[in-house]
Protein backbone atom coordinates (compact mmCIF):
# COMPACT_ATOMS: atom_id res chain seq x y z
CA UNK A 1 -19.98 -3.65 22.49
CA UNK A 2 -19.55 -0.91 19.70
CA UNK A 3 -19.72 -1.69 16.02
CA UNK A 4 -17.06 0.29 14.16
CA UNK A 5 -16.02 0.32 10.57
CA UNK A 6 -12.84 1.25 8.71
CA UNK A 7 -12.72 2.76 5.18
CA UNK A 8 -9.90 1.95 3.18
CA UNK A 9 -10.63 1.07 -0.51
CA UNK A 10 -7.05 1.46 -2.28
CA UNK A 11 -4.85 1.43 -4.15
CA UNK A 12 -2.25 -1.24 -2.67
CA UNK A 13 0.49 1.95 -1.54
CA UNK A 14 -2.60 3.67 0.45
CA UNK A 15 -3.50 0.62 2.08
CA UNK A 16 -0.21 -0.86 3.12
CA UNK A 17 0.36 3.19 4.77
CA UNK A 18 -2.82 2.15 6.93
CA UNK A 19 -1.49 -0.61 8.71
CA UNK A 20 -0.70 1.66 11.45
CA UNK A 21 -3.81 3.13 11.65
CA UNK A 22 -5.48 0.15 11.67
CA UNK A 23 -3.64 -0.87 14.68
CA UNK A 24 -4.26 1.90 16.07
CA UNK A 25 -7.87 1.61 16.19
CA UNK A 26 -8.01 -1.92 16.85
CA UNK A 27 -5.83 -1.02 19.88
CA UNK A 28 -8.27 1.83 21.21
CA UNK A 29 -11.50 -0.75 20.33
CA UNK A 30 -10.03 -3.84 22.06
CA UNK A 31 -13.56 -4.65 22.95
CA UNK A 32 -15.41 -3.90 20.05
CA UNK A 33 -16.18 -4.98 16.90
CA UNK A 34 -13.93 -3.46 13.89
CA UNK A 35 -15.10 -4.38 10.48
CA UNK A 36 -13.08 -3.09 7.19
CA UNK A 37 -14.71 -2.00 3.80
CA UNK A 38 -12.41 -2.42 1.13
CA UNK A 39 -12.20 -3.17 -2.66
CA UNK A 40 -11.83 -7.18 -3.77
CA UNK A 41 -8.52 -7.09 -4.23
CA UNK A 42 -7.26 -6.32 -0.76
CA UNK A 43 -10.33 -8.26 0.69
CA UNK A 44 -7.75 -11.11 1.33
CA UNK A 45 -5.12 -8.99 3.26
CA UNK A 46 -7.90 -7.12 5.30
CA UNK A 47 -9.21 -10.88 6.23
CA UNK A 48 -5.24 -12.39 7.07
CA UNK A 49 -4.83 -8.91 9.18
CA UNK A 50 -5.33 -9.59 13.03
CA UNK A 51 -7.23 -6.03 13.29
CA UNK A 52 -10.37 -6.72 11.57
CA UNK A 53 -13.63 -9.21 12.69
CA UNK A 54 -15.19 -9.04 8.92
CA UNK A 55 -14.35 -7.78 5.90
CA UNK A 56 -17.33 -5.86 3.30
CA UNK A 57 -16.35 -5.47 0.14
CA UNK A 58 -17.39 -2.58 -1.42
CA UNK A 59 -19.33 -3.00 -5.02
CA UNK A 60 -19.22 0.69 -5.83
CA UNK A 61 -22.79 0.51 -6.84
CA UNK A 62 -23.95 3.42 -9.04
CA UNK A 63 -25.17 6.58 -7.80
CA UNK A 64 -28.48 6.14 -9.32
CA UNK A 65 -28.76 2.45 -8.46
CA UNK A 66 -31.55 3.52 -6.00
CA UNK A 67 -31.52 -0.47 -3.95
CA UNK A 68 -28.04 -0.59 -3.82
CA UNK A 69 -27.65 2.99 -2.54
CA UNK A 70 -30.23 1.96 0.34
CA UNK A 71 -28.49 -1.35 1.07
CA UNK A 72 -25.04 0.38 1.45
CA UNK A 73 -27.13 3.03 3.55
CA UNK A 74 -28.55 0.35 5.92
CA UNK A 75 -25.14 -1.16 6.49
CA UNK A 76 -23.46 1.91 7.36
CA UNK A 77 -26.43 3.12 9.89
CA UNK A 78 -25.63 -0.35 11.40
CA UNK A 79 -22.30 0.81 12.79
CA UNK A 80 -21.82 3.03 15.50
CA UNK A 81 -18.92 4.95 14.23
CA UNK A 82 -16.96 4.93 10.97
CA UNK A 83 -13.27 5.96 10.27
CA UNK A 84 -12.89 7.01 6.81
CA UNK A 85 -9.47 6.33 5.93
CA UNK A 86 -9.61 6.69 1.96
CA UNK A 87 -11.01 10.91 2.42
CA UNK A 88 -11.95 10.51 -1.12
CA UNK A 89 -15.04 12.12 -3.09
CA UNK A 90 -16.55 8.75 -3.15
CA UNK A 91 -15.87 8.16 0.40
CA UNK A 92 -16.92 11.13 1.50
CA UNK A 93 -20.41 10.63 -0.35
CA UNK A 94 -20.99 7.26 1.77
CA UNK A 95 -20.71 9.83 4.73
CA UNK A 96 -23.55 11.94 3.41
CA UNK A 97 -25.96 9.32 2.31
CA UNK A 98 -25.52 7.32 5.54
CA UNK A 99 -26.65 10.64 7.47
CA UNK A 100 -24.53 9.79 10.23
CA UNK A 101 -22.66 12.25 12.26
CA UNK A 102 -20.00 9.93 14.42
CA UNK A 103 -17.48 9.83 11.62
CA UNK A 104 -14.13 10.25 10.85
CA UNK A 105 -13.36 11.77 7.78
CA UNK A 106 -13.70 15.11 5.83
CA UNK A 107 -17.30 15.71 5.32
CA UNK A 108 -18.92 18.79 6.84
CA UNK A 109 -20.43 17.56 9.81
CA UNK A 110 -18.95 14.85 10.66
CA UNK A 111 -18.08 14.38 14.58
CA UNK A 112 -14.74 14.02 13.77
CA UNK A 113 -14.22 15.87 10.94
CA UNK A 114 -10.48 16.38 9.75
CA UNK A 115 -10.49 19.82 8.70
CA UNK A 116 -6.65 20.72 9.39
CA UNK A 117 -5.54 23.26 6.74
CA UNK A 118 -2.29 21.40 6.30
CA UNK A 119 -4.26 18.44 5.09
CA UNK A 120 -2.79 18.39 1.18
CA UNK A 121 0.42 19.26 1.90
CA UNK A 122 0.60 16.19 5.12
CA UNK A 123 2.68 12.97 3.88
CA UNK A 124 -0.17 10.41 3.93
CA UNK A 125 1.12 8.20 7.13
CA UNK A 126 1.26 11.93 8.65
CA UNK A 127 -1.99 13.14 7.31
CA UNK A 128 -3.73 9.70 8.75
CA UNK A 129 -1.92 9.87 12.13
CA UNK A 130 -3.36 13.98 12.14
CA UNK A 131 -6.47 12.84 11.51
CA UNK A 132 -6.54 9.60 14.09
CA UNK A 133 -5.59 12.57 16.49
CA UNK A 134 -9.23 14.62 15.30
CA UNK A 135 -10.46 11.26 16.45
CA UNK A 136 -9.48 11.24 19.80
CA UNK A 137 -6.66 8.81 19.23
CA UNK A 138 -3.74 10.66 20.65
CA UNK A 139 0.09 9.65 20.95
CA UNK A 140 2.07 8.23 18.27
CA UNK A 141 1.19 4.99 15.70
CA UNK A 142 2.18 1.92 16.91
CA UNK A 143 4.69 -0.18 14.96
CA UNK A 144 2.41 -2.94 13.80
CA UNK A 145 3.26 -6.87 13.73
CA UNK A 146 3.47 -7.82 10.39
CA UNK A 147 4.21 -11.69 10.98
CA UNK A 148 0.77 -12.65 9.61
CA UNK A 149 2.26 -11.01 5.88
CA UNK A 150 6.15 -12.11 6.09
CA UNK A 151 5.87 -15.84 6.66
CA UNK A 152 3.46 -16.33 3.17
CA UNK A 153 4.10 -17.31 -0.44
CA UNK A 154 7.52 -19.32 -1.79
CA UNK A 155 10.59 -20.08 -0.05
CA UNK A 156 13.30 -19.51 -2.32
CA UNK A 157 16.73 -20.39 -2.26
CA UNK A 158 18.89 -17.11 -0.63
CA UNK A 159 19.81 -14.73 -1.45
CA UNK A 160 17.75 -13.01 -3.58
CA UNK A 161 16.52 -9.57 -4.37
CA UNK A 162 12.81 -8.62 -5.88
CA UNK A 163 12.92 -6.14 -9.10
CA UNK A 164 9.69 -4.44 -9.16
CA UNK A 165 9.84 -2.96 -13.38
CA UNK A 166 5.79 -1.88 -13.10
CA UNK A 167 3.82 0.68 -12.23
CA UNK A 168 -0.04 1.84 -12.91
CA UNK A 169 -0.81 1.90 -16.53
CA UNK A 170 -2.37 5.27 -16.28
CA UNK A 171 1.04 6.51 -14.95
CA UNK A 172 3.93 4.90 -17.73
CA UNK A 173 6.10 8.31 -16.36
CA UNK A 174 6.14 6.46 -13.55
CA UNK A 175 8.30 3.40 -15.10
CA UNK A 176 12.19 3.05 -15.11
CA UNK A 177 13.21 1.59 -18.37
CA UNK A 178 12.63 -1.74 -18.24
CA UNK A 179 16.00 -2.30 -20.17
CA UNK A 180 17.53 -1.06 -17.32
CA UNK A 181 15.71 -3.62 -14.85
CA UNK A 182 17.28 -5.78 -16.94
CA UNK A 183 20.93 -4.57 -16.83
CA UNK A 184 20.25 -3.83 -12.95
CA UNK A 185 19.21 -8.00 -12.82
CA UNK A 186 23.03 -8.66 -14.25
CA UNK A 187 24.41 -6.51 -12.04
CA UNK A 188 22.17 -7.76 -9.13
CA UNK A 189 23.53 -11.63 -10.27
CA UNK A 190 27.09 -11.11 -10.37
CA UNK A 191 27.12 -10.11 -6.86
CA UNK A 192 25.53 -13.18 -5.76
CA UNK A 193 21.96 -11.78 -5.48
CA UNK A 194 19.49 -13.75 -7.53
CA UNK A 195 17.12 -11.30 -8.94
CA UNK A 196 13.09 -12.39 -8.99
CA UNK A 197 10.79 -10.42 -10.84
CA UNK A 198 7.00 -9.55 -9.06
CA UNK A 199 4.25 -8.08 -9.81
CA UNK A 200 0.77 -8.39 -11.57
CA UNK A 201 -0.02 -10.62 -15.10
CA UNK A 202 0.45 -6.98 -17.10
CA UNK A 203 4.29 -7.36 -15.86
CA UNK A 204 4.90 -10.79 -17.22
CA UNK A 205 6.13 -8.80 -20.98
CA UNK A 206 8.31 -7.01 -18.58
CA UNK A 207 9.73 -9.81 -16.90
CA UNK A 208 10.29 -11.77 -19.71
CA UNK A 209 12.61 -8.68 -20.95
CA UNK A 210 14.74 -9.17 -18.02
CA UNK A 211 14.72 -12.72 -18.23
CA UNK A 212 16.06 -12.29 -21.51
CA UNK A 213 18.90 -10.54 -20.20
CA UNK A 214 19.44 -11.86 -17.27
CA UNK A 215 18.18 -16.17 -17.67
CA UNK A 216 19.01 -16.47 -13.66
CA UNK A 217 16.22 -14.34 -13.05
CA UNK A 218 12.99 -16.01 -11.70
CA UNK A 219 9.67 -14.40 -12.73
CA UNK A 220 7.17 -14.36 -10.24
CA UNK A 221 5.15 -11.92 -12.21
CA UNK A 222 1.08 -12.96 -11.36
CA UNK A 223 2.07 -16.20 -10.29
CA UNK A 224 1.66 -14.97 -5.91
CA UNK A 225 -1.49 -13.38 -4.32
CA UNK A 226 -0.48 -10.19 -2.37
CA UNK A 227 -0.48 -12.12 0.83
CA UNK A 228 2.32 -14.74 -0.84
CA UNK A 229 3.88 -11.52 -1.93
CA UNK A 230 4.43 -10.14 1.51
CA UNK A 231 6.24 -13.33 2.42
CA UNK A 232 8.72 -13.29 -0.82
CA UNK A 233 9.59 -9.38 0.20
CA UNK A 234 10.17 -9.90 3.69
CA UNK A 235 12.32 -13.07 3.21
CA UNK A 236 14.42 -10.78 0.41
CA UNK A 237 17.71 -9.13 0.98
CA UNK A 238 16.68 -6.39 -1.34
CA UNK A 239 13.89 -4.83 -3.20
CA UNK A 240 14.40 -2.31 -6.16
CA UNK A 241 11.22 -0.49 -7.84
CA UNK A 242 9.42 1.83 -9.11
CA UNK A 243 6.74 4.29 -7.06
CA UNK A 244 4.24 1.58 -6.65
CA UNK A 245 2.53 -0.94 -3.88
CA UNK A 246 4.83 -3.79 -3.44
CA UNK A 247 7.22 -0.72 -2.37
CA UNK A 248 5.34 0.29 0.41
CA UNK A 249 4.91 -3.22 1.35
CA UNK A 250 8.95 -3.37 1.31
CA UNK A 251 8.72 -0.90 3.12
CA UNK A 252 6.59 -1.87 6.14
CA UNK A 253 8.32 -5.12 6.28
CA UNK A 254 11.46 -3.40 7.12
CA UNK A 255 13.39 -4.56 4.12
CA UNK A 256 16.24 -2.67 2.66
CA UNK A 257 14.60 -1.00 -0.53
CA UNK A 258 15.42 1.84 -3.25
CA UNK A 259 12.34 3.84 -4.78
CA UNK A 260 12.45 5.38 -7.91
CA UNK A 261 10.15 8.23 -8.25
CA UNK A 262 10.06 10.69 -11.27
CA UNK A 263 7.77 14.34 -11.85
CA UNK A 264 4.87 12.18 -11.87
CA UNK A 265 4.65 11.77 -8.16
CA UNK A 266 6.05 14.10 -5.14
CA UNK A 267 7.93 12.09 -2.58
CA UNK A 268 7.26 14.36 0.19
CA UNK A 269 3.36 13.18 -0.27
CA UNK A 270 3.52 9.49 -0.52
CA UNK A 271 6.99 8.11 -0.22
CA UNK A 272 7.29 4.51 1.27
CA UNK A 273 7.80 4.60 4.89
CA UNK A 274 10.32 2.40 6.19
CA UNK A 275 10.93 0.73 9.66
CA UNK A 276 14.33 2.25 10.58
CA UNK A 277 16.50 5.21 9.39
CA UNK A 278 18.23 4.30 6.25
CA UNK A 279 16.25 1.63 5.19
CA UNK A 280 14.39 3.27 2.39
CA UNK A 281 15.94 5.38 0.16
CA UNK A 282 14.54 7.11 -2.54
CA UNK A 283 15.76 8.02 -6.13
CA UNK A 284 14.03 10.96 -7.51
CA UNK A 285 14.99 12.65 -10.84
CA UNK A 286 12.49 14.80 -13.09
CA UNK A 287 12.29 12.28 -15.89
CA UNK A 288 13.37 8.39 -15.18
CA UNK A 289 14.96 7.93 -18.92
CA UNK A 290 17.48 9.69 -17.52
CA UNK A 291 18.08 7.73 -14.70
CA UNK A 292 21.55 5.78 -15.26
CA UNK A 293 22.09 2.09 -14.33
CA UNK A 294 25.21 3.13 -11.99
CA UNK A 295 23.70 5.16 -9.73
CA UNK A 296 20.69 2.75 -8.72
CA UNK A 297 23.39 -0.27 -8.68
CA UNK A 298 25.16 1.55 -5.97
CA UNK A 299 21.99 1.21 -3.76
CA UNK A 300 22.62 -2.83 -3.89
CA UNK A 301 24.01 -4.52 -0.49
């Protein structure tokens, strides 16, 4: 039995666009052990997943933090091959210190070493499915079972659709006006949709905007892990939001969702991949203060 370990540190988008992957190599190791290295916050998912035996979170110990550098060393030589999902600098520096060659990734000298010249310019489900293919994983991604995510979290009383006002705080381009979440919730309620507000504790001031507005509106803003989250989104009739993770979560769970992506961010690269034509559909204009209320209404079911 092989030991194999899977790279995938973040952020939530990236690591939701791996699910397929993942399956994918837990499908071609059905006999082996497949272990995932992640950051804390998706150690939870990674553990709830049926691909993975173990879960290693990764400290990011500091480059000059001689024992930690030789501990991560020794637990990477334990493996006997390593996909590198996250291709980043960092990740690619785990490749060189462990001195291995059977990896998956980018680094020079790496057995299965990604190199294709259309790399940057690959949407990143396409650029991981190119690179699965470097690996000797041929055919297409398999459609994985996401029942372990949808059945989590609240039941709420139907129907409902999840407003998703935030975004990273390094990115604020990246954020609709939340006044017009809040108009959107209004619309949302007089249609019969009750709208519920998610995301992290640095959303609460935005869902307490909305709730202003719109007093129907449940906030579920840091009140759900991201595995409770998965089951509120699939059980949803609708989610609206802004180029951020719970989108691609939307996504993957095959509900109906609009995406609302501004200059900040290039569709084409890292748009939410949905289950079936249709399903996602994606706003983009230049600057999203521009972006009227009418238009992303006429998304609603």
């Amino acid at each position: 039995m092989a030991r194999i370990l899977v790279i995938r540190l973040g952020a939530l988008g990236d690591f939701v666009q791996s699910f397929a992957p993942f399956a994918a190599i837990r499908a071609h190791h059905p006999h082996d052990e497949v272990d995932l290295m992640t950051q804390r916050a998706f150690a939870g998912l990674g553990a709830h997943a049926p691909w993975f035996d173990h879960v290693r979170i990764d400290s990011r110990p500091g480059w000059h933090d001689l024992p930690a550098m030789m501990a991560l060393r020794r637990c990477l030589r334990s493996y006997d091959f390593i996909y590198d999902l996250q291709t980043s600098r960092r990740s690619t520096r785990y490749f060189h210190l462990s001195g291995m060659k059977a990896w998956s990734g980018i680094g020079r000298g790496a057995l299965a070493r990604h190199d294709s010249p259309q790399r940057r310019s690959m949407h990143n489900s396409r650029r991981q499915h190119d690179q699965l293919r470097h690996a000797g994983l041929g055919g297409e991604l398999p459609v994985p079972d996401l029942t372990w995510l949808a059945g989590g979290g609240p039941v709420l009383d139907g129907p409902y659709g999840v407003l998703v006002p935030g975004a990273s705080l390094r990115h604020p381009a990246k954020r609709w006006p939340v006044e017009r979440y809040a108009a959107l919730a209004g619309r949302m309620r007089a249609r019969g949709i009750r709208p519920v507000v998610v995301g992290g504790k640095a959303e609460s001031p935005l869902a307490a905007i909305i709730g202003q507005s719109c007093p129907d509106a449940l906030d579920l803003t840091g009140r759900t892990s991201l595995l409770e989250l998965g089951g509120v989104i699939a059980r949803a009739a609708c989610v609206v939001g802004n180029d951020t993770g719970p989108m691609h979560m939307a996504a993957a769970l095959g509900v109906p969702s609009t995406v609302l992506f501004c200059a900040a961010s290039n569709p084409a690269l890292n748009a939410p991949v949905g289950r079936y034509a249709g399903q996602v559909r994606v706003i983009y204009v230049h600057d999203l203060a521009t972006l009227r209320v009418d238009r992303v209404a006429a998304m609603l079911p």
